[in-house]
Protein backbone atom coordinates (compact mmCIF):
# COMPACT_ATOMS: atom_id res chain seq x y z
CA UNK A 1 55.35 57.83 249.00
CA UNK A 2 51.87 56.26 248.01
CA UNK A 3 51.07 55.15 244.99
CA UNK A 4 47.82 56.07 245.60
CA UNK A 5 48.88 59.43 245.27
CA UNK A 6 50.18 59.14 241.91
CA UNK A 7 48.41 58.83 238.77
CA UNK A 8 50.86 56.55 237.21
CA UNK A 9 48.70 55.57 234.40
CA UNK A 10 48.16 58.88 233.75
CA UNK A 11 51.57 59.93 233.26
CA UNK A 12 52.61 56.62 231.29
CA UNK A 13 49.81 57.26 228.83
CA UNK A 14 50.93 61.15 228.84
CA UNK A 15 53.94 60.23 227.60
CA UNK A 16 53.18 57.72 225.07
CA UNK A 17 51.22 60.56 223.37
CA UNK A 18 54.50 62.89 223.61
CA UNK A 19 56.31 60.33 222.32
CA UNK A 20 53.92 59.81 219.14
CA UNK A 21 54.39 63.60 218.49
CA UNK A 22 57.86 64.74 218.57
CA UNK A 23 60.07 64.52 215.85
CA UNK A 24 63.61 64.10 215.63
CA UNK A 25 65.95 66.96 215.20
CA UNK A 26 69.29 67.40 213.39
CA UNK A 27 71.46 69.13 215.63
CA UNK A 28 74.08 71.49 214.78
CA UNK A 29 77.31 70.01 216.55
CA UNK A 30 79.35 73.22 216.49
CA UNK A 31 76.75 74.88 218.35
CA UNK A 32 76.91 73.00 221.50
CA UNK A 33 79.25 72.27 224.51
CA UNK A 34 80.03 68.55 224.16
CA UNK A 35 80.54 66.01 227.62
CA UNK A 36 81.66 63.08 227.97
CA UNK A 37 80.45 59.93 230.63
CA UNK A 38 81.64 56.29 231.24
CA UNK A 39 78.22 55.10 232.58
CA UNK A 40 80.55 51.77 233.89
CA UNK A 41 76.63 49.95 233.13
CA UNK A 42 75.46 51.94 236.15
CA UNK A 43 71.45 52.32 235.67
CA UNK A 44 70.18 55.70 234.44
CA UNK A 45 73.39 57.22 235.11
CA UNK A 46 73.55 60.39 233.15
CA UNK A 47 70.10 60.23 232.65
CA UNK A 48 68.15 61.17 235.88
CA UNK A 49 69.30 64.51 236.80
CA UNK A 50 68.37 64.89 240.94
CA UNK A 51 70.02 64.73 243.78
CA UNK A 52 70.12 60.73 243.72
CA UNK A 53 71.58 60.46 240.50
CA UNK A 54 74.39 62.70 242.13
CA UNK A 55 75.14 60.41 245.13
CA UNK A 56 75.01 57.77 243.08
CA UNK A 57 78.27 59.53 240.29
CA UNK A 58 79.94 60.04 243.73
CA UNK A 59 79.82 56.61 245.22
CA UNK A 60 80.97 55.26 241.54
CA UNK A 61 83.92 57.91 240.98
CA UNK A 62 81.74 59.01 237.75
CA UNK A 63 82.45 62.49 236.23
CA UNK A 64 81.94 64.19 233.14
CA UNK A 65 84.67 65.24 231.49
CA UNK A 66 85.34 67.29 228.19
CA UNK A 67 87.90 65.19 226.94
CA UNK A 68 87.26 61.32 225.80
CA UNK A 69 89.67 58.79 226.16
CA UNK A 70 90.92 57.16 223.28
CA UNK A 71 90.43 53.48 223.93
CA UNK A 72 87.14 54.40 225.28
CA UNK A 73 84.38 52.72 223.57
CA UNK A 74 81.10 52.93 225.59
CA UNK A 75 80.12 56.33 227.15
CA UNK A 76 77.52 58.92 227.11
CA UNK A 77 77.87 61.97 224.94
CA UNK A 78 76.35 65.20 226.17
CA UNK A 79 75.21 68.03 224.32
CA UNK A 80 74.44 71.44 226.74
CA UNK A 81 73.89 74.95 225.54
CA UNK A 82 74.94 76.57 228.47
CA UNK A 83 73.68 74.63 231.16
CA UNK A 84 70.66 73.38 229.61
CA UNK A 85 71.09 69.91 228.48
CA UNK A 86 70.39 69.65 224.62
CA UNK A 87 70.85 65.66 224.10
CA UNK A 88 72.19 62.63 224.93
CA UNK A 89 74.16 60.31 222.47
CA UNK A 90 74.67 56.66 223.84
CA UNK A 91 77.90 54.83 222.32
CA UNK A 92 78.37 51.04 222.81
CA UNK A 93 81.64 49.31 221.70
CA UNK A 94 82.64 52.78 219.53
CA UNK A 95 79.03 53.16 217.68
CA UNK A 96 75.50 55.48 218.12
CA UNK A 97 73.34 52.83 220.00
CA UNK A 98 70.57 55.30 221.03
CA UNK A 99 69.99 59.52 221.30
CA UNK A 100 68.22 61.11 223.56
CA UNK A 101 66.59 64.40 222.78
CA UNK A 102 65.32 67.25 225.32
CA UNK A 103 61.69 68.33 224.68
CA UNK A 104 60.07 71.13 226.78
CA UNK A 105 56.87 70.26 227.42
CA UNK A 106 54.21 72.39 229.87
CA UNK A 107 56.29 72.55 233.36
CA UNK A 108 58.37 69.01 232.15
CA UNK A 109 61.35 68.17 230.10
CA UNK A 110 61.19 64.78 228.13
CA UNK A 111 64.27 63.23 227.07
CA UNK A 112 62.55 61.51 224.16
CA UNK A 113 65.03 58.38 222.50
CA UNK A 114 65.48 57.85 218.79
CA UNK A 115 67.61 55.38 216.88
CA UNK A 116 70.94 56.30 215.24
CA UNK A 117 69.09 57.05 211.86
CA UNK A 118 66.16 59.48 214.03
CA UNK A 119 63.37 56.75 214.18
CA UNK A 120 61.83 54.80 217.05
CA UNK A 121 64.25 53.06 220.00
CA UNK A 122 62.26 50.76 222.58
CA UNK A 123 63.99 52.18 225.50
CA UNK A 124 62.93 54.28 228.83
CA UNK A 125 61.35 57.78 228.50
CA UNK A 126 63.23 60.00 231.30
CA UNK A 127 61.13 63.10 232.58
CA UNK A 128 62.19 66.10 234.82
CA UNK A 129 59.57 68.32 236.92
CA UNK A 130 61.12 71.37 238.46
CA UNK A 131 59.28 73.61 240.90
CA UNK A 132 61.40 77.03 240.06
CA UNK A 133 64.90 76.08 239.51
CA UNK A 134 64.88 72.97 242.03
CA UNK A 135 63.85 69.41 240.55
CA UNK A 136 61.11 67.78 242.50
CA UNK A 137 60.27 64.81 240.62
CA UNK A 138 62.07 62.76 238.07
CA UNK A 139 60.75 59.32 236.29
CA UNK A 140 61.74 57.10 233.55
CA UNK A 141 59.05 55.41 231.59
CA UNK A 142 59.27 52.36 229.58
CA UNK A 143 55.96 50.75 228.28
CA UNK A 144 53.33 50.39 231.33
CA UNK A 145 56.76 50.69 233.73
CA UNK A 146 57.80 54.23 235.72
CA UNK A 147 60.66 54.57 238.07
CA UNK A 148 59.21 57.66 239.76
CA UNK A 149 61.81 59.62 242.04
CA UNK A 150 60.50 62.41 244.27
CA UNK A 151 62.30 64.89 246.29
CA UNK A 152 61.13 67.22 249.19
CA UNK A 153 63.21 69.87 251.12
CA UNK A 154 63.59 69.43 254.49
CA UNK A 155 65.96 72.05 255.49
CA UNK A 156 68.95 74.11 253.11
CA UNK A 157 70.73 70.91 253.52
CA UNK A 158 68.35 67.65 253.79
CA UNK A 159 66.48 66.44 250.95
CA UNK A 160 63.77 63.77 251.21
CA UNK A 161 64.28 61.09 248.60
CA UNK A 162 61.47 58.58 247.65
CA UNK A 163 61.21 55.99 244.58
CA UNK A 164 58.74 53.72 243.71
CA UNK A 165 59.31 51.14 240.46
CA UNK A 166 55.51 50.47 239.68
CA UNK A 167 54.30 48.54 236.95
CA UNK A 168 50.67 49.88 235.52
CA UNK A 169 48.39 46.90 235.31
CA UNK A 170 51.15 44.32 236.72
CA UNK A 171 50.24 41.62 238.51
CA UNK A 172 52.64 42.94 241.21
CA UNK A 173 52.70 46.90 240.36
CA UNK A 174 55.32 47.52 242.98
CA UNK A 175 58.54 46.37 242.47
CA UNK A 176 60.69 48.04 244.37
CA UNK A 177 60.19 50.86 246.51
CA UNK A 178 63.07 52.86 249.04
CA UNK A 179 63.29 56.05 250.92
CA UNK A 180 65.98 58.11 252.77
CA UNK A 181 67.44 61.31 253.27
CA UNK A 182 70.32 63.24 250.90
CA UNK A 183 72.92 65.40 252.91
CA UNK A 184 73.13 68.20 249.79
CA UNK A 185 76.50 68.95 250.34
CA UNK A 186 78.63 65.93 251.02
CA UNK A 187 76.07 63.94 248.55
CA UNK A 188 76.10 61.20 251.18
CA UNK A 189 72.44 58.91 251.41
CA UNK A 190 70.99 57.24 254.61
CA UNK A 191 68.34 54.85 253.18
CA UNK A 192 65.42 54.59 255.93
CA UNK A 193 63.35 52.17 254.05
CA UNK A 194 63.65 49.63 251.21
CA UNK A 195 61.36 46.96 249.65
CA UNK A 196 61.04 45.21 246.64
CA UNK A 197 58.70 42.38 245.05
CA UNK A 198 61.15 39.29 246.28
CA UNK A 199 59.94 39.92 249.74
CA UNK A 200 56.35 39.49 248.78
CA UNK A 201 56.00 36.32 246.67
């Protein structure tokens, strides 16, 4: 992947505006199947949705379950109707830290955070591009960062994996960057390149 492919800027300042326009929604509990997810501080686990994210639950022993454990006190609460995720409720030491809701937005869904009370939480935009029922790209966004993850199909079972962690306007804008392929069905991940900004101070 190139970043000179990507108009990073563009989608940072994209969704800064989408951000400015949704609103919080009250949610119906009742309405929605409820999961549950010990993140074990794993980043963006639960969060990013492709094929990476997967290999990434299986190398950790991280499942969902419907059932929380009682002396559990930080995990991920997932709202789905169906299989169409709803939100995301993060719990630290027993209370609402942060909620992510899903917006659908022109060919992307936004998971958009909000405090416990519905306001404004300083925390990474995640955003999900699917090309008919497959994801293709995936990409947090937190101020002028994006963790863009891209995925191309080599064969029914390969899957091209690129991310880039770029930094719009940053003195370095790349700070990491890796790419490798995903066996689909085992979920296992042979990493054919890696970099990141300690190697180039």
């Amino acid at each position: 992947m190139n970043e000179k492919d990507y108009d990073f800027a563009g989608l940072v300042k994209k969704c800064k505006e989408i951000r400015e326009k949704v609103q919080y929604r009250d949610l119906f509990e009742n309405g929605y199947d409820r999961f549950y997810l010990s993140a074990k501080d794993i980043p963006f686990v639960g969060y990013f949705q492709g094929y990476f994210a997967q290999v990434q639950r299986k190398k950790h022993k991280i499942k969902e379950s419907d059932k929380l454990r009682s002396n559990c006190k930080n995990y991920l609460e997932i709202y789905r109707d169906d299989t169409e995720l709803i939100q995301i409720v993060n719990y630290c030491k027993g209370r609402i830290d942060c909620i992510h809701q899903c917006y659908h937005v022109d060919d992307k869904t936004y998971l958009i955070p909000f405090s416990s009370e519905g306001g404004f939480y300083p925390t990474y935009t995640y955003v999900d591009v699917y090309d008919g029922l497959e994801l293709i790209e995936e990409y947090a966004i937190s101020g002028n960062q994006i963790i863009f993850d891209k995925y191309k199909r080599m064969d029914e079972n390969q899957m091209e994996f690129a991310r880039i962690n770029y930094v719009v306007g940053g003195k370095v804008p790349i700070l990491e960057e890796r790419r490798g392929i995903i066996i689909v069905d085992t979920l296992d991940y042979k990493e054919t390149y890696y970099d990141d900004w300690l190697n180039h101070r």
